[in-house]
PDB file of N, CA and C in Angstrom:
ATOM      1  N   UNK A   1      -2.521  10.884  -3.243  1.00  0.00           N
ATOM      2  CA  UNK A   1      -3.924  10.616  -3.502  1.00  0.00           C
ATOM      3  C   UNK A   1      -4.545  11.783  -4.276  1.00  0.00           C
ATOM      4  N   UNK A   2      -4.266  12.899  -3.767  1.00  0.00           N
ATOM      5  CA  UNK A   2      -4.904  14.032  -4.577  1.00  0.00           C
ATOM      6  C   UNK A   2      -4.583  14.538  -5.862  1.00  0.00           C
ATOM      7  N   UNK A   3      -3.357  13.961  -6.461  1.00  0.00           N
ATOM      8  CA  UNK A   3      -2.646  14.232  -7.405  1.00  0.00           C
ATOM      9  C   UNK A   3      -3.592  12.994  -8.223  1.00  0.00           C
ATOM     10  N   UNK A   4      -3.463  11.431  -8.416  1.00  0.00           N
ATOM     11  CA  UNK A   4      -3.674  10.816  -8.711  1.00  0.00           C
ATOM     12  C   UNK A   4      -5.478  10.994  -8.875  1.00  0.00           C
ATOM     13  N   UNK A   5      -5.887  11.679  -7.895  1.00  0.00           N
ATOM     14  CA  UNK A   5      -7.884  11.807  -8.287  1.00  0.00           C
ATOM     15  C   UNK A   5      -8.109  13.335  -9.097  1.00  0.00           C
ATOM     16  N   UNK A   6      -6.758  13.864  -9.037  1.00  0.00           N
ATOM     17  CA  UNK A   6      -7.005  15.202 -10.269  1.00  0.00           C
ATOM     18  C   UNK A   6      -6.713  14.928 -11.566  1.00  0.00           C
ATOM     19  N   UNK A   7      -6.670  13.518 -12.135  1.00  0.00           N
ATOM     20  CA  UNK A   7      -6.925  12.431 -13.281  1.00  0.00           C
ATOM     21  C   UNK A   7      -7.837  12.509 -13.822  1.00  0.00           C
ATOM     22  N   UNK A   8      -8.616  13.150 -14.699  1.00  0.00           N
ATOM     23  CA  UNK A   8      -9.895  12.819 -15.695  1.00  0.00           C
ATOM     24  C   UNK A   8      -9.934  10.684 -15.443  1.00  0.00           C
ATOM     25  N   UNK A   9     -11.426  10.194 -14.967  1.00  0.00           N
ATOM     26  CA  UNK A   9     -11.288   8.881 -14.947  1.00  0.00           C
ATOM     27  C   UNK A   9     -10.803   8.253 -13.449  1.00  0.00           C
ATOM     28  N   UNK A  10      -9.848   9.016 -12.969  1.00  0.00           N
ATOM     29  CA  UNK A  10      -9.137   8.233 -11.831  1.00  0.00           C
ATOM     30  C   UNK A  10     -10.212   8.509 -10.533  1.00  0.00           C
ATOM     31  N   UNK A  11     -10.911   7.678  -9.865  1.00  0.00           N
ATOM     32  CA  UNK A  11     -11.856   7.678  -9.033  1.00  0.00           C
ATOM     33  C   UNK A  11     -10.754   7.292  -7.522  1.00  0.00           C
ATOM     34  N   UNK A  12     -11.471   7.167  -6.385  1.00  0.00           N
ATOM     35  CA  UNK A  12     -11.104   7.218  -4.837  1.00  0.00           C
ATOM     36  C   UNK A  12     -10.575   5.271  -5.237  1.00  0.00           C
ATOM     37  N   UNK A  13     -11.467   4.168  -6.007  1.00  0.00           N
ATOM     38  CA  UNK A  13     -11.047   3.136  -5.589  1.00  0.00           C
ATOM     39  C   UNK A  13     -10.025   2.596  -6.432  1.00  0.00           C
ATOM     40  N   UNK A  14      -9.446   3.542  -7.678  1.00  0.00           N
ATOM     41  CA  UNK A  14      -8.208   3.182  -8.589  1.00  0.00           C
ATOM     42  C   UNK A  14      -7.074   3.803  -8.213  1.00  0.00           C
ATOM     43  N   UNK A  15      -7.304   4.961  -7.521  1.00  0.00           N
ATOM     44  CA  UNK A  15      -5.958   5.376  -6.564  1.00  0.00           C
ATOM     45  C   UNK A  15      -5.412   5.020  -5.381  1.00  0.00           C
ATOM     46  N   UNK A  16      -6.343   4.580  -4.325  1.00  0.00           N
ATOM     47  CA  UNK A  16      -6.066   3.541  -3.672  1.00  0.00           C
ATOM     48  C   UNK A  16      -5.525   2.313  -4.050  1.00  0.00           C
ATOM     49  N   UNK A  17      -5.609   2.145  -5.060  1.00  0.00           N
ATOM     50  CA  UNK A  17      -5.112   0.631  -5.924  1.00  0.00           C
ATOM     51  C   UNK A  17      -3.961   0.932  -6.164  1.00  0.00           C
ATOM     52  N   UNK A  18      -3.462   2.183  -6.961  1.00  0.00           N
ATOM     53  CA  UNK A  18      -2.351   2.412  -6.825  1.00  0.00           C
ATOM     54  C   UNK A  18      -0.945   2.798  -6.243  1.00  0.00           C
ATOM     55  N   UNK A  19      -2.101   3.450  -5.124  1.00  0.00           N
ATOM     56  CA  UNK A  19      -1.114   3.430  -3.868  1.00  0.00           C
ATOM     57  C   UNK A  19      -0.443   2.375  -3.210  1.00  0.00           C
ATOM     58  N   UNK A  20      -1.419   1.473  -2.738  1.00  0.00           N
ATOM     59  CA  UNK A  20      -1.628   0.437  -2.368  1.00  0.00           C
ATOM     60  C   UNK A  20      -0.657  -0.568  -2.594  1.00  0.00           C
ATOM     61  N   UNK A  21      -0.821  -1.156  -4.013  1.00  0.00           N
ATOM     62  CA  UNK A  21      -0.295  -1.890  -5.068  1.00  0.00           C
ATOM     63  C   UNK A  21       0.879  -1.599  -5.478  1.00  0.00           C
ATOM     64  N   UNK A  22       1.257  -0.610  -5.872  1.00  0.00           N
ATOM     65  CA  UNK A  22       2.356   0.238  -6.683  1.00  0.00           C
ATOM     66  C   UNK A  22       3.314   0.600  -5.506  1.00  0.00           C
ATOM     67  N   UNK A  23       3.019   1.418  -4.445  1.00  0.00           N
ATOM     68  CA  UNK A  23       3.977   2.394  -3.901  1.00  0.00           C
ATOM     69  C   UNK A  23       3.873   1.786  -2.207  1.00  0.00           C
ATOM     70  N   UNK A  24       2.991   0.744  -2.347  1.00  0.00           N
ATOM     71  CA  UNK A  24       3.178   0.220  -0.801  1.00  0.00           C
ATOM     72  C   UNK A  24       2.574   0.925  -0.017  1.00  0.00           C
ATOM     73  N   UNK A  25       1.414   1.689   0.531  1.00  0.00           N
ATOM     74  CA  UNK A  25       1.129   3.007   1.134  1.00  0.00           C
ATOM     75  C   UNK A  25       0.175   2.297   1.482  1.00  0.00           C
ATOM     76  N   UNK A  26      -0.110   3.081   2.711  1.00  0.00           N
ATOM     77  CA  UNK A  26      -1.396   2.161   3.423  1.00  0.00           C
ATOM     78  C   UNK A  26      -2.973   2.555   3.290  1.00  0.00           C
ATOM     79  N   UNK A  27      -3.221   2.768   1.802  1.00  0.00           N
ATOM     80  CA  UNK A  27      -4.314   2.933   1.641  1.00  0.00           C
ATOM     81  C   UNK A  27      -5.484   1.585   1.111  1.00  0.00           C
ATOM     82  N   UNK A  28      -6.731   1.757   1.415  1.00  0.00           N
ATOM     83  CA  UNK A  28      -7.462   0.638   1.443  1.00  0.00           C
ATOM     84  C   UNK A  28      -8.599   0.261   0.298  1.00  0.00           C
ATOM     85  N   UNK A  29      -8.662   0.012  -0.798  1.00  0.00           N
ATOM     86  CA  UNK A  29      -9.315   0.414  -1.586  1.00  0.00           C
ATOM     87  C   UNK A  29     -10.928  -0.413  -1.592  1.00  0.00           C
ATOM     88  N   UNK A  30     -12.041  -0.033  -1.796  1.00  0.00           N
ATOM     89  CA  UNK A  30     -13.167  -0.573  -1.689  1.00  0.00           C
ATOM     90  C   UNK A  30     -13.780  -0.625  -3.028  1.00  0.00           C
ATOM     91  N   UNK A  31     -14.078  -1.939  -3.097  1.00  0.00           N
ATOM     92  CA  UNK A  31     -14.453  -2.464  -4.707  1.00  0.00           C
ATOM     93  C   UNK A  31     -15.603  -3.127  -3.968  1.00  0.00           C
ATOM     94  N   UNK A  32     -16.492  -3.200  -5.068  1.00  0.00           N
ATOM     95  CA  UNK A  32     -17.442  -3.727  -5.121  1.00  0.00           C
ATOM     96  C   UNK A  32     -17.698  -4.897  -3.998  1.00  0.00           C
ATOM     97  N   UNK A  33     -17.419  -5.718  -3.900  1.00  0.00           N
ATOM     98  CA  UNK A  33     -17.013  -6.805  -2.868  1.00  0.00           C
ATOM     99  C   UNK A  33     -16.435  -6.263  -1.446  1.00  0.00           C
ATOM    100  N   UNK A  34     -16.098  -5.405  -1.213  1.00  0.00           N
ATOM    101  CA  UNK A  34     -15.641  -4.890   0.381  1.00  0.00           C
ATOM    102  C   UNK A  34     -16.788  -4.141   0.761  1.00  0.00           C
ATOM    103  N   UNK A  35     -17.577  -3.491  -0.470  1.00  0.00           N
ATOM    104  CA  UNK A  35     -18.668  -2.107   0.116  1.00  0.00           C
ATOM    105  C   UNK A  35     -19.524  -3.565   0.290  1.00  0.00           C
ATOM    106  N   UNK A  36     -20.040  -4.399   0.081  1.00  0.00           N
ATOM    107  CA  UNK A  36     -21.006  -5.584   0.753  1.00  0.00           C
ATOM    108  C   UNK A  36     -20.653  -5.821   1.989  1.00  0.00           C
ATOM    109  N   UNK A  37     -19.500  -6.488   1.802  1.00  0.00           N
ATOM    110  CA  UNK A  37     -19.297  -7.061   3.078  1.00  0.00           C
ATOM    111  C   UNK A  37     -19.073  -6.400   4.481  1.00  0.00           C
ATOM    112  N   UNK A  38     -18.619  -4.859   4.108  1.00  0.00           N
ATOM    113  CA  UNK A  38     -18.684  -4.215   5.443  1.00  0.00           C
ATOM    114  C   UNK A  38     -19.867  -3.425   5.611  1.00  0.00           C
ATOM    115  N   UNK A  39     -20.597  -3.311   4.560  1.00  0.00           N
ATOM    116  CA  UNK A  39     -22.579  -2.739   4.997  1.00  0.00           C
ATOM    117  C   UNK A  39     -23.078  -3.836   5.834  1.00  0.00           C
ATOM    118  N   UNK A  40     -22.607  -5.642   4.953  1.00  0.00           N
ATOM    119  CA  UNK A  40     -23.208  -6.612   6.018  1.00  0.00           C
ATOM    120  C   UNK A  40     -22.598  -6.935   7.471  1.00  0.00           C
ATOM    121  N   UNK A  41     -21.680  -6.283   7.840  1.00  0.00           N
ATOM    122  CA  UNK A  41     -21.082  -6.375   8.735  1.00  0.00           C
ATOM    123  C   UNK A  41     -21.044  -5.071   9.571  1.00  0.00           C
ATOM    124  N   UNK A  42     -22.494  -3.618   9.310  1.00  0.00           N
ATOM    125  CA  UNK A  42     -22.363  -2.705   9.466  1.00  0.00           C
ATOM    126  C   UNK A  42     -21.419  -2.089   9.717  1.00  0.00           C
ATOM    127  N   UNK A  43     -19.675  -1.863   9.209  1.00  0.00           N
ATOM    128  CA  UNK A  43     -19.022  -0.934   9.405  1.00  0.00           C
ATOM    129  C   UNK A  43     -19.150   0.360   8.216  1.00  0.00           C
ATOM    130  N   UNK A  44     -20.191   0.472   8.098  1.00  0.00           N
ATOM    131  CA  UNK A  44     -20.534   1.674   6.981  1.00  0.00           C
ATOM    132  C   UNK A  44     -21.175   2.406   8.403  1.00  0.00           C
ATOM    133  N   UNK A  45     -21.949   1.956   9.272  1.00  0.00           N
ATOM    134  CA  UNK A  45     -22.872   2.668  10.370  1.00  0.00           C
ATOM    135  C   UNK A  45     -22.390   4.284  10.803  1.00  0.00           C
ATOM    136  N   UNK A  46     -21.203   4.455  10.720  1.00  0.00           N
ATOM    137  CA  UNK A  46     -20.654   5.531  11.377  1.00  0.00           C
ATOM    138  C   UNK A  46     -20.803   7.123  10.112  1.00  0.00           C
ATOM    139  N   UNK A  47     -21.050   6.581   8.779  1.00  0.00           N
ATOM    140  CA  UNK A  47     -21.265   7.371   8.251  1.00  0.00           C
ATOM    141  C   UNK A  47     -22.396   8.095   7.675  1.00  0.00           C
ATOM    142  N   UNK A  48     -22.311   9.058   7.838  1.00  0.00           N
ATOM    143  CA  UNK A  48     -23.698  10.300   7.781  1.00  0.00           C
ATOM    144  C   UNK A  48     -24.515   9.911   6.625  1.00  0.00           C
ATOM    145  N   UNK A  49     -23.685  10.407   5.627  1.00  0.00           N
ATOM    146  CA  UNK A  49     -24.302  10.528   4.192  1.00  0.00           C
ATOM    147  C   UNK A  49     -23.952   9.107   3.478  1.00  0.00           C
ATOM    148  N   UNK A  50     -24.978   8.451   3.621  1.00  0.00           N
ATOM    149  CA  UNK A  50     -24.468   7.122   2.938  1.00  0.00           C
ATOM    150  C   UNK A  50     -23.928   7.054   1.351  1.00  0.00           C
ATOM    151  N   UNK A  51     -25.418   7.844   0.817  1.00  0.00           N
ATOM    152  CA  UNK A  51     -24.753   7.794  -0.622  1.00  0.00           C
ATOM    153  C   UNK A  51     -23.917   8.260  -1.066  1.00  0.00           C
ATOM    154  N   UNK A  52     -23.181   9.395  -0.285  1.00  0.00           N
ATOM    155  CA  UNK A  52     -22.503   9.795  -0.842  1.00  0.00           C
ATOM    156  C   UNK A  52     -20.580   9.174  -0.655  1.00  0.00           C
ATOM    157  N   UNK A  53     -20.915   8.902   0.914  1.00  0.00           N
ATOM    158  CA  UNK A  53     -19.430   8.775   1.409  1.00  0.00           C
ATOM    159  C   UNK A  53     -18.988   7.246   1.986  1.00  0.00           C
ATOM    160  N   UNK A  54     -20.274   6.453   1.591  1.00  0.00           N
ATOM    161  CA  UNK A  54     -20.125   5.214   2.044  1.00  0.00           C
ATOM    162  C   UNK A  54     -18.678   4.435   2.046  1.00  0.00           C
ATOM    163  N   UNK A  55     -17.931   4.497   0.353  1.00  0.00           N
ATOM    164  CA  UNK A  55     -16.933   3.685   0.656  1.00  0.00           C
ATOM    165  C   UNK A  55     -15.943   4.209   1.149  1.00  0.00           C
ATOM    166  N   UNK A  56     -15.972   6.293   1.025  1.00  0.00           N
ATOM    167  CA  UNK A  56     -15.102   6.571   1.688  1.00  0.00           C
ATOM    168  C   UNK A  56     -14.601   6.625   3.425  1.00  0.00           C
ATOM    169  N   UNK A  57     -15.817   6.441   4.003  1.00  0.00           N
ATOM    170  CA  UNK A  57     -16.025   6.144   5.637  1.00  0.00           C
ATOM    171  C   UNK A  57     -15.395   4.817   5.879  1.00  0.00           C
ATOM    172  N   UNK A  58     -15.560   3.252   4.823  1.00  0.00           N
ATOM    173  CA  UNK A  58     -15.202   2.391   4.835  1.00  0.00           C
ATOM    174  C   UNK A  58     -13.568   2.023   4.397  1.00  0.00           C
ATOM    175  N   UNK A  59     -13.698   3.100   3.919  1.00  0.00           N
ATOM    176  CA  UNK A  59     -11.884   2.828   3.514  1.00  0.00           C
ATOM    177  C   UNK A  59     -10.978   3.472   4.873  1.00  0.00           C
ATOM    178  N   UNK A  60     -11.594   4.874   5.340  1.00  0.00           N
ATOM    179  CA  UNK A  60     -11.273   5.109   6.308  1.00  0.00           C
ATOM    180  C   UNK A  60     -11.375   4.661   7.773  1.00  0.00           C
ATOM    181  N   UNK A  61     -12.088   3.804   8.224  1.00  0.00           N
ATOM    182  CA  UNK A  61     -12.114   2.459   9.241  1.00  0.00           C
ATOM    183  C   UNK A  61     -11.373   1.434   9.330  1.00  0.00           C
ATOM    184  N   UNK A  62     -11.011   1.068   7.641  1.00  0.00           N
ATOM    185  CA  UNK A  62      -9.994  -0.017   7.712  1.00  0.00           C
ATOM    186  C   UNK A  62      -8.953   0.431   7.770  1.00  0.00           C
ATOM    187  N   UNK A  63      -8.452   1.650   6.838  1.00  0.00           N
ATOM    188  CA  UNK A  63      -7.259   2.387   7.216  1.00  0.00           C
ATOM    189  C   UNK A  63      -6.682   2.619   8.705  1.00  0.00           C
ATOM    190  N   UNK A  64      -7.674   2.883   9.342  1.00  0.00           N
ATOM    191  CA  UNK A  64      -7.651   3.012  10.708  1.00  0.00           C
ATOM    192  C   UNK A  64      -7.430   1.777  11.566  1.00  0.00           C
ATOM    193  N   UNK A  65      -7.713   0.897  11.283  1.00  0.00           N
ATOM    194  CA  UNK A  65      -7.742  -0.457  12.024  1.00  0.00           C
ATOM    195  C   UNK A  65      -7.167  -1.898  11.911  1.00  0.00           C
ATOM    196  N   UNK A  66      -6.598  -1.889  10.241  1.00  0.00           N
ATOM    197  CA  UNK A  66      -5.680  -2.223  10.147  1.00  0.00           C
ATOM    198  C   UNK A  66      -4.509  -2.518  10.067  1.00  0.00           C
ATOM    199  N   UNK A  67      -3.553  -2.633  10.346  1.00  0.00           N
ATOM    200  CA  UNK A  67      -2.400  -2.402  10.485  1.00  0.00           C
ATOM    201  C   UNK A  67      -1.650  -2.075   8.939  1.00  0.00           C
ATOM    202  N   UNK A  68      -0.827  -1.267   9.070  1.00  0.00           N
ATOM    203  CA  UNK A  68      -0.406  -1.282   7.301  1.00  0.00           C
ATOM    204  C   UNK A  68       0.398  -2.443   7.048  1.00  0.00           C
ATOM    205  N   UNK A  69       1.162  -2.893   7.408  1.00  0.00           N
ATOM    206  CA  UNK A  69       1.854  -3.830   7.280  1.00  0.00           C
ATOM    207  C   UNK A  69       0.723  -5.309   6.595  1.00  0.00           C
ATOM    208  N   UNK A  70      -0.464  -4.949   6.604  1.00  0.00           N
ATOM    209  CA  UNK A  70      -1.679  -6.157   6.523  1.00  0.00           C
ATOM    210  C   UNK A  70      -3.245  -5.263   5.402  1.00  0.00           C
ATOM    211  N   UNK A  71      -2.865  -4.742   5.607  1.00  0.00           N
ATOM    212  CA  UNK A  71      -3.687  -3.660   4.879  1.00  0.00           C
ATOM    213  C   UNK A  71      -3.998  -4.922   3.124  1.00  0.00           C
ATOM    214  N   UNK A  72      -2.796  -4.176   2.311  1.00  0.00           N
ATOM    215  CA  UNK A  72      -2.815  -5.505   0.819  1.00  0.00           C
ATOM    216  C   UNK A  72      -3.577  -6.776   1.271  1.00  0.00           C
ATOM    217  N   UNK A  73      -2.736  -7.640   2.143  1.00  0.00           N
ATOM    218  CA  UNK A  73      -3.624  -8.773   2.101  1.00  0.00           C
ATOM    219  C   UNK A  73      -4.653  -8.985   2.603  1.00  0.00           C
ATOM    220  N   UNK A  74      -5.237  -8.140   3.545  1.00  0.00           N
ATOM    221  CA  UNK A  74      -6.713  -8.310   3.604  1.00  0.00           C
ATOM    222  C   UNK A  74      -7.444  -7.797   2.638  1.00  0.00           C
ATOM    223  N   UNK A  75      -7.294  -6.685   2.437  1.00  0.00           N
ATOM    224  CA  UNK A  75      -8.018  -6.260   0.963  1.00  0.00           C
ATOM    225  C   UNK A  75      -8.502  -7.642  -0.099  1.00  0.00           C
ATOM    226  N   UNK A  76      -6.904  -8.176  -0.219  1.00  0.00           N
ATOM    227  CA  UNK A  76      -7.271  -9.261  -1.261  1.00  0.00           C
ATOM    228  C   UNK A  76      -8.079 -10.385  -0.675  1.00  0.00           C
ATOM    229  N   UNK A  77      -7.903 -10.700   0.856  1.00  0.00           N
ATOM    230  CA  UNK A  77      -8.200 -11.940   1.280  1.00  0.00           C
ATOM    231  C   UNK A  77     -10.299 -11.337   1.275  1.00  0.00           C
ATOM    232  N   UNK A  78     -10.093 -10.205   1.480  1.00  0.00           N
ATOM    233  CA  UNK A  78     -11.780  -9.725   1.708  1.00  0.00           C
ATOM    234  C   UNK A  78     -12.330  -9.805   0.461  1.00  0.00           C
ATOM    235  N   UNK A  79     -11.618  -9.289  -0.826  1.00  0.00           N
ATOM    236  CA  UNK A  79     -12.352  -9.877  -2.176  1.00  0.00           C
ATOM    237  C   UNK A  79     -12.265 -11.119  -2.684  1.00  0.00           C
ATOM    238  N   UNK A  80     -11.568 -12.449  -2.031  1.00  0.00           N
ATOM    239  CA  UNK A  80     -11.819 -13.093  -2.276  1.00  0.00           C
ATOM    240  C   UNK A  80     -12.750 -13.987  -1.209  1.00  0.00           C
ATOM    241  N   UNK A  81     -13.372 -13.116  -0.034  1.00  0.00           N
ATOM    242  CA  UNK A  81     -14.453 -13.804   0.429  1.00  0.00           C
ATOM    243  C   UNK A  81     -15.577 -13.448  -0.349  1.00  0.00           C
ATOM    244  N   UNK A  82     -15.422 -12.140  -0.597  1.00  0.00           N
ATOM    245  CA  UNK A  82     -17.171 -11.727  -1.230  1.00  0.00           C
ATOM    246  C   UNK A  82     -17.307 -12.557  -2.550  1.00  0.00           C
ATOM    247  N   UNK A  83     -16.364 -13.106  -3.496  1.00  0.00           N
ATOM    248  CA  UNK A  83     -16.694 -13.979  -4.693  1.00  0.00           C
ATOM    249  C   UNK A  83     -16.841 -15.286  -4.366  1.00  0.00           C
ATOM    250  N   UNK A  84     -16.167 -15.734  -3.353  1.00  0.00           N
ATOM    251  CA  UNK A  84     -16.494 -17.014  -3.070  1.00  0.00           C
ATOM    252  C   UNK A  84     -17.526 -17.014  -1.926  1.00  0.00           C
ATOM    253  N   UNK A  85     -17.902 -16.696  -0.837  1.00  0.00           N
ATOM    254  CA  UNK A  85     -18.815 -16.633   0.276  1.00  0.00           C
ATOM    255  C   UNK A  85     -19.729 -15.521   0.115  1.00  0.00           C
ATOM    256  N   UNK A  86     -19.643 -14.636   0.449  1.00  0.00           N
ATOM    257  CA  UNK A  86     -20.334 -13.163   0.629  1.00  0.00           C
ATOM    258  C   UNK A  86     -20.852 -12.607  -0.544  1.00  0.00           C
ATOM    259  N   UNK A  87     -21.285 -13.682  -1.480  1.00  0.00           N
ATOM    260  CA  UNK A  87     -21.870 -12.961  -2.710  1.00  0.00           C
ATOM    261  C   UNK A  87     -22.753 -12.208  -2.654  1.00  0.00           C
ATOM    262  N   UNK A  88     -23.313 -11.582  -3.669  1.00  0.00           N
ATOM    263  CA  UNK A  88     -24.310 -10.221  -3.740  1.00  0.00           C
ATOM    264  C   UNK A  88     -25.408 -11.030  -3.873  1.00  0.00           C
ATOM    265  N   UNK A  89     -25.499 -12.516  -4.948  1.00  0.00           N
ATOM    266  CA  UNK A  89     -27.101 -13.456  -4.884  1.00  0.00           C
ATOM    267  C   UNK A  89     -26.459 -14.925  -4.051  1.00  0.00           C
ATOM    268  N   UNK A  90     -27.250 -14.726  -3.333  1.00  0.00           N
ATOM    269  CA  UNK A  90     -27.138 -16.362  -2.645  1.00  0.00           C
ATOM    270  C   UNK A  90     -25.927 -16.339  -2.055  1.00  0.00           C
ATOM    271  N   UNK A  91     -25.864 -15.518  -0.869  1.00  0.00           N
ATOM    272  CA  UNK A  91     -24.685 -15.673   0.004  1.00  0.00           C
ATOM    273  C   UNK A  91     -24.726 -17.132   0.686  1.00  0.00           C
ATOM    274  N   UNK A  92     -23.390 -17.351   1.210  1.00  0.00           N
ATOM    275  CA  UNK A  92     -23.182 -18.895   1.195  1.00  0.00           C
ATOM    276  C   UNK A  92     -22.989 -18.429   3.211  1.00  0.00           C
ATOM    277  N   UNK A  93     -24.245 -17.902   3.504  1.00  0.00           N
ATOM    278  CA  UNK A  93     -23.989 -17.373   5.091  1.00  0.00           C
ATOM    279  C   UNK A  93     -23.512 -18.721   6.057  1.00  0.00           C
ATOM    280  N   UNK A  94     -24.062 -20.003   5.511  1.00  0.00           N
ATOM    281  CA  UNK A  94     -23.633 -21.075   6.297  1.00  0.00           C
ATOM    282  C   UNK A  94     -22.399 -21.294   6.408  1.00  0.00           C
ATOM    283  N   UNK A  95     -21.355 -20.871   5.723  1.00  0.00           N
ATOM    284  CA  UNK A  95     -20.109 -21.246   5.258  1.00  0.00           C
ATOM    285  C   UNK A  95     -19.033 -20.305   5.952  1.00  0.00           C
ATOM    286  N   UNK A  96     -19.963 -19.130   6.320  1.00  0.00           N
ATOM    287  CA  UNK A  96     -19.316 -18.050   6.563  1.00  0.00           C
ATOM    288  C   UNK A  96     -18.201 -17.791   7.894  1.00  0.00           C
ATOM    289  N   UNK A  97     -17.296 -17.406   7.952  1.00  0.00           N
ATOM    290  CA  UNK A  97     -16.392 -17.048   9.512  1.00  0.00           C
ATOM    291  C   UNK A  97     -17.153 -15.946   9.945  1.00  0.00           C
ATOM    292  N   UNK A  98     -17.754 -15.571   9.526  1.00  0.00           N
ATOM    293  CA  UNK A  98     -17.948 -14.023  10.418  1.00  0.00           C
ATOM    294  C   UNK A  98     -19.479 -13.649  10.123  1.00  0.00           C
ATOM    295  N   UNK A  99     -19.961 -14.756  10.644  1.00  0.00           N
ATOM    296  CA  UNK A  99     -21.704 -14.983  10.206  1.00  0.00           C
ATOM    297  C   UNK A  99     -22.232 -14.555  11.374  1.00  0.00           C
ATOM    298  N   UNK A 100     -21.035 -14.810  12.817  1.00  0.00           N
ATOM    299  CA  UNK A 100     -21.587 -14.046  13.843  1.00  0.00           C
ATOM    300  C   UNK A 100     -21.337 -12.840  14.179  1.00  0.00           C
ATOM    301  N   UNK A 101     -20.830 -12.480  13.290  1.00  0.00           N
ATOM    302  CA  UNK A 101     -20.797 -10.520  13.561  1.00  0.00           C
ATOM    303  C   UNK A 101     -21.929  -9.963  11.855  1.00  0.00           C
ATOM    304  N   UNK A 102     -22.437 -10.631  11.473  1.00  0.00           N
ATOM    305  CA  UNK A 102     -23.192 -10.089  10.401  1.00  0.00           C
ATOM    306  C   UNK A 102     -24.372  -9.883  10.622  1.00  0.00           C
ATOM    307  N   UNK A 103     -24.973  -8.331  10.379  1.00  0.00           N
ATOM    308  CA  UNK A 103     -25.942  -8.269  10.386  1.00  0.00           C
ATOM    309  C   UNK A 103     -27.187  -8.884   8.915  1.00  0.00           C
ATOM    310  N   UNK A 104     -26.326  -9.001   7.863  1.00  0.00           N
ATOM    311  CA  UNK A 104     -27.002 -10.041   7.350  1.00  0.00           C
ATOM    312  C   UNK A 104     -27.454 -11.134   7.304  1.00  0.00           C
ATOM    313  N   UNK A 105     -26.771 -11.893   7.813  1.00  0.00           N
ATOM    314  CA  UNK A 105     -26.240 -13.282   8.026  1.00  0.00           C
ATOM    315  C   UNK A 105     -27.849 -13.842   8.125  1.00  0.00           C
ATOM    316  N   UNK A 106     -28.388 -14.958   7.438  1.00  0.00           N
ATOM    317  CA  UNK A 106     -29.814 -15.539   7.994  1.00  0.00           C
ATOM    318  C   UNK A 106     -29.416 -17.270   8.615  1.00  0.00           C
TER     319      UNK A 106
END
C-alpha cells in the first residue's frame, strides 16, 4: 500500500483496487458509492475527523469485518447497490434490504 500511494496520482481508493483486484489482498476500496452507503448506514460514526479520514475509517471497518475471503465481492455487490438502489438523487429506499438499518432510509 505504501509503495503504491508514493505514486504521483495514486490515491488510498486506486491502491486498494489494486491490491484488491490484482494481488488478492484484503484490502477494501471506497468509491464513491460505498462512502454513501456506509454514511447512510452510519458506519463512518466512529471516525473523528470526518473530512478528512472518512473513507479511510470506512475501509478500515470493512477490512475489519469482513472476511477476506468476501471482501472483492462485496465491494462489487455494494457498488452495484448504490447505482441501482442507494443512489445519491432519488434513492429507491422502498426497494431497499437494509432500509432497516439506515439511517437515511425515509
Amino acid at each position: 500500500m505504501d509503495f503504491l500511494l508514493s505514486m504521483d496520482g495514486v490515491g488510498q481508493k486506486t491502491a486498494a483496487c489494486v491490491l484488491c483486484f490484482s494481488f488478492d489482498k484484503p484490502c477494501f476500496p471506497v468509491d464513491t458509492h460505498i462512502y454513501r452507503i456506509c454514511k447512510r448506514l452510519g458506519l463512518d460514526l466512529g471516525v473523528t475527523d470526518k473530512r478528512k479520514n472518512s473513507r479511510a475509517g470506512i475501509a478500515k471497518v470493512m477490512e475489519e469485518t469482513i472476511s477476506e475471503d468476501k471482501i472483492s465481492a462485496f465491494h462489487l455487490n455494494l457498488i452495484e447497490h448504490g447505482r441501482r438502489i442507494c443512489t445519491a438523487r432519488n434513492p429507491r429506499c422502498n426497494e431497499c434490504v437494509l432500509k432497516g438499518y439506515c439511517c437515511y432510509s425515509t
